[in-house]
C-alpha atoms as a PDB file:
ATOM      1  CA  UNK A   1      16.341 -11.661   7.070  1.00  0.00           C
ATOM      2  CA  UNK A   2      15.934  -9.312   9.930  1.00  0.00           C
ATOM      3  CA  UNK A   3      18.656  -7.122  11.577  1.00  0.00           C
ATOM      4  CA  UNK A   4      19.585  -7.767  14.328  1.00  0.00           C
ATOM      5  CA  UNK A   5      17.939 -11.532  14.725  1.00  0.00           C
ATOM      6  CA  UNK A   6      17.395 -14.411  12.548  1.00  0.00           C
ATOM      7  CA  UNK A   7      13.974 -15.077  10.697  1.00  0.00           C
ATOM      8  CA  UNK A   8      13.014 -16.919   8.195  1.00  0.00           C
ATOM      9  CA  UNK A   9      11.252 -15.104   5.415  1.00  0.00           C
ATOM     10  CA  UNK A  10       7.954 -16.883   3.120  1.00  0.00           C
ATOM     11  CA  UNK A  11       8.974 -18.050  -0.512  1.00  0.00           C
ATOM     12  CA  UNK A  12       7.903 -15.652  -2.790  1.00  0.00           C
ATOM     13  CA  UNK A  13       7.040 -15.521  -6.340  1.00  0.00           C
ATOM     14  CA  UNK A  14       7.482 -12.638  -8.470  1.00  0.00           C
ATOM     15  CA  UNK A  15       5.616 -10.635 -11.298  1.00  0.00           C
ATOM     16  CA  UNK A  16       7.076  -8.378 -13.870  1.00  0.00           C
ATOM     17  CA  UNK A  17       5.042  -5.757 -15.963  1.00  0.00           C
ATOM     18  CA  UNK A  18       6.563  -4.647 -19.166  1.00  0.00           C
ATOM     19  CA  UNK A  19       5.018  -1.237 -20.239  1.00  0.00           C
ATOM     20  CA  UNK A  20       5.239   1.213 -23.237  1.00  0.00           C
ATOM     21  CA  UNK A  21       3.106   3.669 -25.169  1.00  0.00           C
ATOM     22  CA  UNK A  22      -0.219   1.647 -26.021  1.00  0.00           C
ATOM     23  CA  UNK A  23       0.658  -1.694 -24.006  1.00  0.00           C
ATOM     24  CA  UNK A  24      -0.184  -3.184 -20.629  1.00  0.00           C
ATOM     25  CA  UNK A  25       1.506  -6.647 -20.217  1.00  0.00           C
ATOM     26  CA  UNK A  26       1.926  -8.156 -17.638  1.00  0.00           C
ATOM     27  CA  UNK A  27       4.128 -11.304 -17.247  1.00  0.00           C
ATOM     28  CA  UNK A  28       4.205 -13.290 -13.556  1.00  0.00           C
ATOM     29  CA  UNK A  29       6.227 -16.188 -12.549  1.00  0.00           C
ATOM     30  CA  UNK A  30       8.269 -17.603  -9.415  1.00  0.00           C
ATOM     31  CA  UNK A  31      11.547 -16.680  -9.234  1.00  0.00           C
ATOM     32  CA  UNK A  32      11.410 -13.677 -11.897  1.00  0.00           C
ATOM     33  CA  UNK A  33      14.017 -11.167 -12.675  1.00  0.00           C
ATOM     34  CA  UNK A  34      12.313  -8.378 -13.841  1.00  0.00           C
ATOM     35  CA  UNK A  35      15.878  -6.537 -14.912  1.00  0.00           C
ATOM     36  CA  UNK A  36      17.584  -9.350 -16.798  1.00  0.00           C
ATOM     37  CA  UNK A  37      19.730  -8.107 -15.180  1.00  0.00           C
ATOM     38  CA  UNK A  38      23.676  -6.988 -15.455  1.00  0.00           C
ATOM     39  CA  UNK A  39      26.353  -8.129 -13.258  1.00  0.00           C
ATOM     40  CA  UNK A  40      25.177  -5.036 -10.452  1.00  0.00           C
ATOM     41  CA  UNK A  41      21.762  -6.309 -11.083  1.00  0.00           C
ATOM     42  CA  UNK A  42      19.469  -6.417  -7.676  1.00  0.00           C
ATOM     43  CA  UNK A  43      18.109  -9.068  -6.040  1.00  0.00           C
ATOM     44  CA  UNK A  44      14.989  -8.983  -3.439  1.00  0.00           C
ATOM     45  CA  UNK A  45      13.426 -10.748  -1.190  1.00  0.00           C
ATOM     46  CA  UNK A  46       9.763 -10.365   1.000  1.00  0.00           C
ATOM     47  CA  UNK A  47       8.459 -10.967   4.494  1.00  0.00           C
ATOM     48  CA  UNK A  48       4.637 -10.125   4.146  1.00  0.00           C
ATOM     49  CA  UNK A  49       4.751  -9.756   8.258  1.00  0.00           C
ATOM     50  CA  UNK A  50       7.451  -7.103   8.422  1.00  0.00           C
ATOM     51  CA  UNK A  51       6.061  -5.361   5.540  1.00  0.00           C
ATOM     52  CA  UNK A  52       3.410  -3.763   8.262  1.00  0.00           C
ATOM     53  CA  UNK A  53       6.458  -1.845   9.810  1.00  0.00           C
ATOM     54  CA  UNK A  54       9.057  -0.343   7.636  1.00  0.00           C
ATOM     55  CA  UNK A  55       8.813  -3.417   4.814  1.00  0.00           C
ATOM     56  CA  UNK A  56      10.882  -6.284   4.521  1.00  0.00           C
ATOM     57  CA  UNK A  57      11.427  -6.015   0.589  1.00  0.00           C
ATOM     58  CA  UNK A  58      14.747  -4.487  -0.565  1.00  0.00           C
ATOM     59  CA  UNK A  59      16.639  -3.703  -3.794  1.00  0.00           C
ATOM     60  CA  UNK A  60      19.634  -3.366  -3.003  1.00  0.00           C
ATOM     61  CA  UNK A  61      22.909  -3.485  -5.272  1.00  0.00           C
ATOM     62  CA  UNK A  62      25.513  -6.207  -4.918  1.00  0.00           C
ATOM     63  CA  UNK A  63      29.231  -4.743  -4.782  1.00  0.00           C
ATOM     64  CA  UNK A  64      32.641  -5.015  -3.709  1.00  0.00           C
ATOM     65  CA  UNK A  65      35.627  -3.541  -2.102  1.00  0.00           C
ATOM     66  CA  UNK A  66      34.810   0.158  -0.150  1.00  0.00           C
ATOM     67  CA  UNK A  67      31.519   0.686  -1.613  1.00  0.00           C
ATOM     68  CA  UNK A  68      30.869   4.980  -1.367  1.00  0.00           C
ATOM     69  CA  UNK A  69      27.594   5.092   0.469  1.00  0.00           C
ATOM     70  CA  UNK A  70      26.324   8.117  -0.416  1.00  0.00           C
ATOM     71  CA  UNK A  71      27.574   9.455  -3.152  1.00  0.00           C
ATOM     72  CA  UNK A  72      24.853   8.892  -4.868  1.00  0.00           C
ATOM     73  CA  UNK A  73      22.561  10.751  -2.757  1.00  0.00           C
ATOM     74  CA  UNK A  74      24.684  13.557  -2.297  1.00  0.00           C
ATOM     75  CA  UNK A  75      24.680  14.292  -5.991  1.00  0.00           C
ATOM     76  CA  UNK A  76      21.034  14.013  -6.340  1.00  0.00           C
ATOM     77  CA  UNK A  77      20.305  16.390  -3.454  1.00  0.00           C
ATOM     78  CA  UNK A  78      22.268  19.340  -6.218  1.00  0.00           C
ATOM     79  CA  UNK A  79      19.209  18.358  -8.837  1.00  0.00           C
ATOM     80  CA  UNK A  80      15.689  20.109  -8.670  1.00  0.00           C
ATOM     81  CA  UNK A  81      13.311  18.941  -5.743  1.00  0.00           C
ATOM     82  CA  UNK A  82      10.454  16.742  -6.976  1.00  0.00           C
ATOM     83  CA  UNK A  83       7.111  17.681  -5.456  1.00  0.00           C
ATOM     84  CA  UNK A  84       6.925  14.015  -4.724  1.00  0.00           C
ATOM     85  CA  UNK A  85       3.922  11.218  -5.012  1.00  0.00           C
ATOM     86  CA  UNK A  86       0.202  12.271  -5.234  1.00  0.00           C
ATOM     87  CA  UNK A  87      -2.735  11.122  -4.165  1.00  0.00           C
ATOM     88  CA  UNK A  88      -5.477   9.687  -5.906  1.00  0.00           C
ATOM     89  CA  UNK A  89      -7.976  12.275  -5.072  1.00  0.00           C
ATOM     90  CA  UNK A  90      -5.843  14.936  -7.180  1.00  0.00           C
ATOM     91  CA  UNK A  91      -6.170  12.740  -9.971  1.00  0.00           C
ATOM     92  CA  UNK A  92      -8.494  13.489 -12.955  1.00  0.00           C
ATOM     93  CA  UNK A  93      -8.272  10.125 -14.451  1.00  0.00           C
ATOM     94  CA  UNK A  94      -6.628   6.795 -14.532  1.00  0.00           C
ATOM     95  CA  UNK A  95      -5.473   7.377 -18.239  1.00  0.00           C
ATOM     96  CA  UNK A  96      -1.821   6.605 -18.739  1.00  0.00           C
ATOM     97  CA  UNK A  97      -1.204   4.833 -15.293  1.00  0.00           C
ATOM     98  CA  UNK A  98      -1.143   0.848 -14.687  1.00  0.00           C
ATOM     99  CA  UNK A  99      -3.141  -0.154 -11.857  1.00  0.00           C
ATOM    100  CA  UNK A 100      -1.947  -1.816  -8.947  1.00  0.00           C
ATOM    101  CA  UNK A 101      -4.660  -1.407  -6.327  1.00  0.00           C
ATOM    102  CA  UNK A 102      -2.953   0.872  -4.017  1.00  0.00           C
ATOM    103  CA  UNK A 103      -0.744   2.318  -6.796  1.00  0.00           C
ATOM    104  CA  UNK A 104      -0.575   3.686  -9.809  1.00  0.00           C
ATOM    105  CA  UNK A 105       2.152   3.418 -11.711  1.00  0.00           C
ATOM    106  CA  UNK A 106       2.985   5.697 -14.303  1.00  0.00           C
ATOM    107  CA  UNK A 107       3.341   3.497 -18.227  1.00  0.00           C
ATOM    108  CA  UNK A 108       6.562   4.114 -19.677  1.00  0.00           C
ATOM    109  CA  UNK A 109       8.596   2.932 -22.713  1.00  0.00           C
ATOM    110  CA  UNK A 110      11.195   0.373 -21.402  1.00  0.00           C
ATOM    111  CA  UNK A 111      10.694  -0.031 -18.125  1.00  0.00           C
ATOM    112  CA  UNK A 112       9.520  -3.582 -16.430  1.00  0.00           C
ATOM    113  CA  UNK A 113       7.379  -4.049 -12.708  1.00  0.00           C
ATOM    114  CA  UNK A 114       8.094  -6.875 -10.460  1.00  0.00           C
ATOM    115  CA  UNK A 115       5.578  -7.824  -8.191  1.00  0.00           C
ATOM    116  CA  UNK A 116       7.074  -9.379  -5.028  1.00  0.00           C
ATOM    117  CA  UNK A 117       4.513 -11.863  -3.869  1.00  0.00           C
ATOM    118  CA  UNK A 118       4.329 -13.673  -0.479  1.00  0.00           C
ATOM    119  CA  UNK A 119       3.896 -17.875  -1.537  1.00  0.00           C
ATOM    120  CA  UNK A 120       1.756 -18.581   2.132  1.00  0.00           C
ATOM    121  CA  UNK A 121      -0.698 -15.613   1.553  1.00  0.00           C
ATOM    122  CA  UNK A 122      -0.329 -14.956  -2.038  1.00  0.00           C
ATOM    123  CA  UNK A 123      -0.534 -11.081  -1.208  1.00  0.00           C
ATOM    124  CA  UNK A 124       1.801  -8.927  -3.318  1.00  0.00           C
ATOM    125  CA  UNK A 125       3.528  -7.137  -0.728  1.00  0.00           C
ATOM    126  CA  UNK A 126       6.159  -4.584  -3.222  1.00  0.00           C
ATOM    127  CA  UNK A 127       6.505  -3.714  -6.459  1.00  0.00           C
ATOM    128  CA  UNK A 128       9.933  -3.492  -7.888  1.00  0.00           C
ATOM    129  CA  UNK A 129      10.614  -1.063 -10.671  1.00  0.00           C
ATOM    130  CA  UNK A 130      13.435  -1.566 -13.181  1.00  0.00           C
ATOM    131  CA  UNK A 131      14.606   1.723 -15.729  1.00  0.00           C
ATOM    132  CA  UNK A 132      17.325   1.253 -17.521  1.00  0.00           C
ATOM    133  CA  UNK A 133      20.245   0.379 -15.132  1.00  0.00           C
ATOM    134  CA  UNK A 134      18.337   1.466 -11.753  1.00  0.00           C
ATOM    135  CA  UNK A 135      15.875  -0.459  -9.760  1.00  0.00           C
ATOM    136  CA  UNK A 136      12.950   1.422  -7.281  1.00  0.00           C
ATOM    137  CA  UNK A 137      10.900  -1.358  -5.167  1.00  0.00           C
ATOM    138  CA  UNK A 138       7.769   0.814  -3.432  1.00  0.00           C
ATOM    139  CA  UNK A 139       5.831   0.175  -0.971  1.00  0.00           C
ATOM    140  CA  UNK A 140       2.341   2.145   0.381  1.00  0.00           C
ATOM    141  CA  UNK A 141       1.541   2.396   3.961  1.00  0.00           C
ATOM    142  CA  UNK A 142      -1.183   3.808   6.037  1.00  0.00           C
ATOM    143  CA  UNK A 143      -0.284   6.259   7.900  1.00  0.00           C
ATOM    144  CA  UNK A 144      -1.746   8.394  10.976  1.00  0.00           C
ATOM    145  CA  UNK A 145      -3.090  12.005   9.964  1.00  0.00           C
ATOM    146  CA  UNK A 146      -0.100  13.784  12.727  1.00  0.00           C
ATOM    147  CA  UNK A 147       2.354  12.619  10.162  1.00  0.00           C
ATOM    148  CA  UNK A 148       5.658  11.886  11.491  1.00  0.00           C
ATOM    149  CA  UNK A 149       6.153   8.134  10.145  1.00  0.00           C
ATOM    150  CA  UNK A 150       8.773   8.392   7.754  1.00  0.00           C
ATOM    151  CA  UNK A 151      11.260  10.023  10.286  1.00  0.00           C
ATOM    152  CA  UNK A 152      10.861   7.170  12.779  1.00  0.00           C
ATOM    153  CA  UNK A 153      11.002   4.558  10.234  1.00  0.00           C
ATOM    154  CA  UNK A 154      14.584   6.517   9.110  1.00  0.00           C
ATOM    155  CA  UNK A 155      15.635   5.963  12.345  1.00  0.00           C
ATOM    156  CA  UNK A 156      14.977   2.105  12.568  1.00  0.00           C
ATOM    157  CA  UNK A 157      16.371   1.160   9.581  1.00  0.00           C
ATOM    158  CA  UNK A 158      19.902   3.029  10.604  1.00  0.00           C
ATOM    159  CA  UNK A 159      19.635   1.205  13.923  1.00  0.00           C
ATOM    160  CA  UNK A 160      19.293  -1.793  11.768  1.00  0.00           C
ATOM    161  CA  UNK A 161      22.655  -1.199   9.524  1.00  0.00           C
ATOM    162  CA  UNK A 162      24.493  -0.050  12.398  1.00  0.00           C
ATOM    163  CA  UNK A 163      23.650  -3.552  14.309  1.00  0.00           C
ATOM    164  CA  UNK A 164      24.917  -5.494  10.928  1.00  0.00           C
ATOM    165  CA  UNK A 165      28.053  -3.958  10.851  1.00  0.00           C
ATOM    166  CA  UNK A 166      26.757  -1.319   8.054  1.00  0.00           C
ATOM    167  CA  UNK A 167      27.311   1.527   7.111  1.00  0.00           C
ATOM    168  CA  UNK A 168      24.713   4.467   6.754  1.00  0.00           C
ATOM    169  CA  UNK A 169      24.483   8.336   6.353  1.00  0.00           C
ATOM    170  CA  UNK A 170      21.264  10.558   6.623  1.00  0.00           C
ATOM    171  CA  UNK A 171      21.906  13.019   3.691  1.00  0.00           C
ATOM    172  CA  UNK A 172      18.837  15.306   2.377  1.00  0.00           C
ATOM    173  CA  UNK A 173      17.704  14.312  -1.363  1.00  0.00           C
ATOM    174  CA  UNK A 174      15.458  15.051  -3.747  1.00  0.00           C
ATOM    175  CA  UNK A 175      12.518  14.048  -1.402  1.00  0.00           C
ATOM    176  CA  UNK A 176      13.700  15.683   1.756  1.00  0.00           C
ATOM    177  CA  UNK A 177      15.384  13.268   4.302  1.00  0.00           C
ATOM    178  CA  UNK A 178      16.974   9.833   2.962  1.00  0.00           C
ATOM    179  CA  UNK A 179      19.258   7.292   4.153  1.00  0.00           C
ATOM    180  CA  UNK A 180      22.146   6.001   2.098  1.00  0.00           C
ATOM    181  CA  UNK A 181      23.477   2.625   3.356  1.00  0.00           C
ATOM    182  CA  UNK A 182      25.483  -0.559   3.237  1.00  0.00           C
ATOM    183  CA  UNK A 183      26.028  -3.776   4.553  1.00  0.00           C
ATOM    184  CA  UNK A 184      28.583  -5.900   4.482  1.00  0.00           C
ATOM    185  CA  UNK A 185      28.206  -9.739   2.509  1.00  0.00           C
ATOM    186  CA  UNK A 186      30.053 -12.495   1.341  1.00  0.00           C
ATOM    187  CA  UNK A 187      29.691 -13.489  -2.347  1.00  0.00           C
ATOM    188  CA  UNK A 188      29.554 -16.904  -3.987  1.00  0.00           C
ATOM    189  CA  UNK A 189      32.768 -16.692  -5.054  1.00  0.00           C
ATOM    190  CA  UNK A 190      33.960 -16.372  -1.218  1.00  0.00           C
ATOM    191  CA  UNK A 191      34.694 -12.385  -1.836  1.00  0.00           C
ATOM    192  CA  UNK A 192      33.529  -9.562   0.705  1.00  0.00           C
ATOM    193  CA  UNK A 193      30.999  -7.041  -0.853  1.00  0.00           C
ATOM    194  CA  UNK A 194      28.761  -4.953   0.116  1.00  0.00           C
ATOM    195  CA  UNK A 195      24.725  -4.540  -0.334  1.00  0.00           C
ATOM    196  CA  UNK A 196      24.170  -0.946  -0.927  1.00  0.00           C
ATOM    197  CA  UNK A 197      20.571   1.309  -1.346  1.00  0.00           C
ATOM    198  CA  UNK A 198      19.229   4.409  -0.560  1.00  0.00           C
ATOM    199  CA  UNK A 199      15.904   4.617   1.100  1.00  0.00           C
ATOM    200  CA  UNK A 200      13.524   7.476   0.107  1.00  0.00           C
ATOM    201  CA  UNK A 201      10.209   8.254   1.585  1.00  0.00           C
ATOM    202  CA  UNK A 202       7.146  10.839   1.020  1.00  0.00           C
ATOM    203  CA  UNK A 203       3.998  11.381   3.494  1.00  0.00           C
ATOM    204  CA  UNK A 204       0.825  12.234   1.536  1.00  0.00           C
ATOM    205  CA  UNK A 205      -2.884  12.373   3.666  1.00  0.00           C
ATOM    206  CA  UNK A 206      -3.074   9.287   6.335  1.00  0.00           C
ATOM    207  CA  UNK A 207      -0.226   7.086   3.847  1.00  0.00           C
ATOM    208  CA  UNK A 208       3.422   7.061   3.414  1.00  0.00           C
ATOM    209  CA  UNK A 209       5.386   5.558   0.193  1.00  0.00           C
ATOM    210  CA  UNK A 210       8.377   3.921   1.181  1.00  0.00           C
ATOM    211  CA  UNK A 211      11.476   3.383  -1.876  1.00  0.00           C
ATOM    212  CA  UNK A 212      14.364   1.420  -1.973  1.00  0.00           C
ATOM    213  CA  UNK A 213      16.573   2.652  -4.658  1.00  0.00           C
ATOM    214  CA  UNK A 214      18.960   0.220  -6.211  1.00  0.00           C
ATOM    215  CA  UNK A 215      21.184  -1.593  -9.352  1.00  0.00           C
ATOM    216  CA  UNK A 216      23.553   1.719 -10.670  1.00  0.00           C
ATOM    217  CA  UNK A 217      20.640   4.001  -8.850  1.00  0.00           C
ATOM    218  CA  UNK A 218      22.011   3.288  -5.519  1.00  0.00           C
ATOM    219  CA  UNK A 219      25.526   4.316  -6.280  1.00  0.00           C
ATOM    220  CA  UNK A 220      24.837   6.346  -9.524  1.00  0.00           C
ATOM    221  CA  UNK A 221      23.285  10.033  -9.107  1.00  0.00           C
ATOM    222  CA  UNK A 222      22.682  10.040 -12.893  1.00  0.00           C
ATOM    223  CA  UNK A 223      21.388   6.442 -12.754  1.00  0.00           C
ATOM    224  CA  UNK A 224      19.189   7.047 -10.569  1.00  0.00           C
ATOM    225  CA  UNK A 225      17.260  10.127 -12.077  1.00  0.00           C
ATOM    226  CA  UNK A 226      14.931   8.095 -13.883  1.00  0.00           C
ATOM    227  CA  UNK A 227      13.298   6.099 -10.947  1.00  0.00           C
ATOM    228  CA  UNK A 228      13.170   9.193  -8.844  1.00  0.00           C
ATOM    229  CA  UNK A 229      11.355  11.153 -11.441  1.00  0.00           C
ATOM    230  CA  UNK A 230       8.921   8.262 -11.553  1.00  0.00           C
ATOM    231  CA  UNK A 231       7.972   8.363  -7.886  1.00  0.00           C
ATOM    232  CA  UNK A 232       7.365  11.382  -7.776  1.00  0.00           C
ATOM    233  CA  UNK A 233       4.351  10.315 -10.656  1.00  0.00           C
ATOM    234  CA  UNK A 234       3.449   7.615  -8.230  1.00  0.00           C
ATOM    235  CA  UNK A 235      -0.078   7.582  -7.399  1.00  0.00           C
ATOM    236  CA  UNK A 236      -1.368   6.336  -3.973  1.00  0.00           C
ATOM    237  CA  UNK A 237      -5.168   5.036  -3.674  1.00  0.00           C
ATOM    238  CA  UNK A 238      -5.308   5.222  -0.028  1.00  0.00           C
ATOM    239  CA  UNK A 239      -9.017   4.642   0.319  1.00  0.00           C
ATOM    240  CA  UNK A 240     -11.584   6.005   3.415  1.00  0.00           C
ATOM    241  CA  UNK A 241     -11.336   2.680   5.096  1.00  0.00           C
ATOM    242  CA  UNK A 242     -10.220   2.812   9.148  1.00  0.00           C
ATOM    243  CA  UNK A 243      -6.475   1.358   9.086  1.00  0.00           C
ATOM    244  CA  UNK A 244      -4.127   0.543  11.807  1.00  0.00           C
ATOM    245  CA  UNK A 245      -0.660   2.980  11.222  1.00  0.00           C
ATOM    246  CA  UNK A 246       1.786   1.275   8.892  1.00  0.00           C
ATOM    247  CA  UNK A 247      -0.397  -0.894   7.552  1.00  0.00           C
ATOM    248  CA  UNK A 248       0.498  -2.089   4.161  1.00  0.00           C
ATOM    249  CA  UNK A 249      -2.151  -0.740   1.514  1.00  0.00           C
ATOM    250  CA  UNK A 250      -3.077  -3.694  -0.606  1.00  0.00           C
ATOM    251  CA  UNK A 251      -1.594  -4.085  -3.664  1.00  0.00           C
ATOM    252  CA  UNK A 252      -2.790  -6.162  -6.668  1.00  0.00           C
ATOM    253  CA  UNK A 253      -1.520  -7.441 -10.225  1.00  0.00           C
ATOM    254  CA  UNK A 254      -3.420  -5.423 -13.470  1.00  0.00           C
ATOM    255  CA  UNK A 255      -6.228  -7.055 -14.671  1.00  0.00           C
ATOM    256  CA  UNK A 256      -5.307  -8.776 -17.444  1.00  0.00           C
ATOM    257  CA  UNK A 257      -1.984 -10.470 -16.091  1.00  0.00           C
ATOM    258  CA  UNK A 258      -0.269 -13.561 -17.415  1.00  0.00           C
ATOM    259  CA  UNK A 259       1.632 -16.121 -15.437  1.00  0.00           C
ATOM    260  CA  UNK A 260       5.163 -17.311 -17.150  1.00  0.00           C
ATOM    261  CA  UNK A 261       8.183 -19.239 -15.288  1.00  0.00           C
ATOM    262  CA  UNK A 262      11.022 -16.688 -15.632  1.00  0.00           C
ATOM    263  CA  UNK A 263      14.706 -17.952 -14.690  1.00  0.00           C
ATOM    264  CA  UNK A 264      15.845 -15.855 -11.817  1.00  0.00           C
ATOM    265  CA  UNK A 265      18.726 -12.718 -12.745  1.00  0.00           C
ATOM    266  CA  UNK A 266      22.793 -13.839 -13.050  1.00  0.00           C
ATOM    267  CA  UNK A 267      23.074 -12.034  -9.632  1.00  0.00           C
ATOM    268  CA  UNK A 268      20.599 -13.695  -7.555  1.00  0.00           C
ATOM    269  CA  UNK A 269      22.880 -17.317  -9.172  1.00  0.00           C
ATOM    270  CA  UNK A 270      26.182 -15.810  -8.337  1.00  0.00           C
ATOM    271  CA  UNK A 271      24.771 -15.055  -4.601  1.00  0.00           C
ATOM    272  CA  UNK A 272      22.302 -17.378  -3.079  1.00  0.00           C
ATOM    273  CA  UNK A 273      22.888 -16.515   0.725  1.00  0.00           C
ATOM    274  CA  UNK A 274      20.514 -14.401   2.238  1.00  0.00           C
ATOM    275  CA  UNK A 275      20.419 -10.809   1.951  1.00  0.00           C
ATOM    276  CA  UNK A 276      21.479  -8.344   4.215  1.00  0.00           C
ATOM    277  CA  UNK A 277      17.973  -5.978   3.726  1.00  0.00           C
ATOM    278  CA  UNK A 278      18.166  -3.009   5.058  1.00  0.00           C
ATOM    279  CA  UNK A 279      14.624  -2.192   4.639  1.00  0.00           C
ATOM    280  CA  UNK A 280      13.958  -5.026   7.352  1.00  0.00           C
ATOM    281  CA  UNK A 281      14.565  -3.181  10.115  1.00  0.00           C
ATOM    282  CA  UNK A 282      12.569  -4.272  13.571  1.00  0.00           C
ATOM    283  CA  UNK A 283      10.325  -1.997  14.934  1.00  0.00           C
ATOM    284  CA  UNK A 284       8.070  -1.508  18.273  1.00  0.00           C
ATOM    285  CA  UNK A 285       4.405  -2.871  18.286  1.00  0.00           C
ATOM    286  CA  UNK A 286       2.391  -1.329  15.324  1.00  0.00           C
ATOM    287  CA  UNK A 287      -0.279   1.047  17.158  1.00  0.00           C
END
């Protein structure tokens, strides 16, 4: 849903991508968990028609009592800088990276892609990313050549939280400028938690990448060290094609993919009420 008014978001159906030295499968289905996931497992959910703005996809982590907002991103901002994503134009070849249209995606041993996919339009609109214990869900943007994007999109999504009764901290990461937040929820079980994710973002030529780090990433510095490394290997195919700012570059399933019915995560069962997203945040009229 959207801060700070009520919408109802598309169904969507979800893809996963299991990777590793040598392999490119790809497994789709409604519903998926792409984690199988843990009891801080994420959950997601998509509105193709926000996604033009700042996204409507979040992972976010499920937790309760005072959740420490930015703990996390205060103990990443004492690692190494990463140079951050690249663009396809600096790359030699396509060797080693699964393709996603508008992404490239770095294979790796153990680690599983979602693909958030809008029902109505059947456009993937965000891919999630699950390492280990730590989710990353991207998404690619067009972006104008003055830059500047990222730190008004930062600035919605606070004004977002804040209107939901969140939580949320500007703290400088790995990545420059990032927002650590939370919002507050009610579980299943009738118990307050909190929703809790960091946002990250990098500006490469005319296109901005936009992450949502969450599971043990979003509270975890340690955690969250392997997603991090891997957007920084992100890839974006931006193309030469005349695009509106914050358009959402298009994004596609590997050629190749196969469809399976997946049984959604433990979380998503424990906590069916919609999520408090703070990557929904409403913005002015896209220029």
């Amino acid at each position: 849903m959207l801060f700070g008014k009520k919408k109802t978001a598309p169904k969507t159906e979800s893809a996963t991508a299991r990777t590793g030295a040598g392999t490119n499968e790809t497994n789709t289905g409604e519903g998926l968990d792409a984690a199988q996931s843990r009891d801080d497992a994420t959950t997601s959910e998509s509105n193709a028609a926000d996604s033009a703005a700042t996204g409507s996809a979040a992972s976010d982590s499920a937790t309760t009592g005072s959740a420490t907002i930015d703990s996390a991103a205060v103990d990443a901002a004492d690692l190494p800088a990463l140079s951050g994503p690249r663009d396809f134009r600096e790359l030699e070849s396509k060797k080693g990276y699964l393709d996603f249209g508008a992404l490239l995606i770095p294979a790796a041993k153990n680690q599983q892609v979602r693909l958030d996919i809008d029902q109505k339009t059947k456009r993937v609109v965000a891919l999630t990313i699950m390492v280990e214990e730590a989710t990353i869900q991207v998404q690619p943007f067009s972006a104008p050549k003055s830059g500047g994007t990222w730190n008004e999109v930062l600035q919605q999504i606070e004004e977002s939280v804040i209107k939901q009764n969140g939580k949320v901290k500007q703290v400088d990461g790995r990545f420059g400028k990032e927002l650590a937040a939370r919002v507050p929820t009610t579980l299943k079980d009738g118990r307050k938690g909190w929703r809790v994710a960091r946002f990250i973002g990098f500006e490469g030529p005319r296109w901005f990448l936009r992450g949502v780090v969450g599971g043990r990433g979003a509270i975890d510095a340690s955690a969250a060290r392997a997603v991090e490394e891997l957007f920084s290997k992100i890839v974006v195919v931006r193309g030469d094609d005349p695009l509106p700012p914050r358009e959402l570059l298009r994004l596609q399933p590997p050629e190749g993919a196969k469809r399976v019915v997946v049984p959604r995560n433990r979380a998503q069962r424990r906590d069916d009420s919609p999520s408090p997203n703070p990557a929904a945040a409403p913005v002015s009229d896209v220029s």
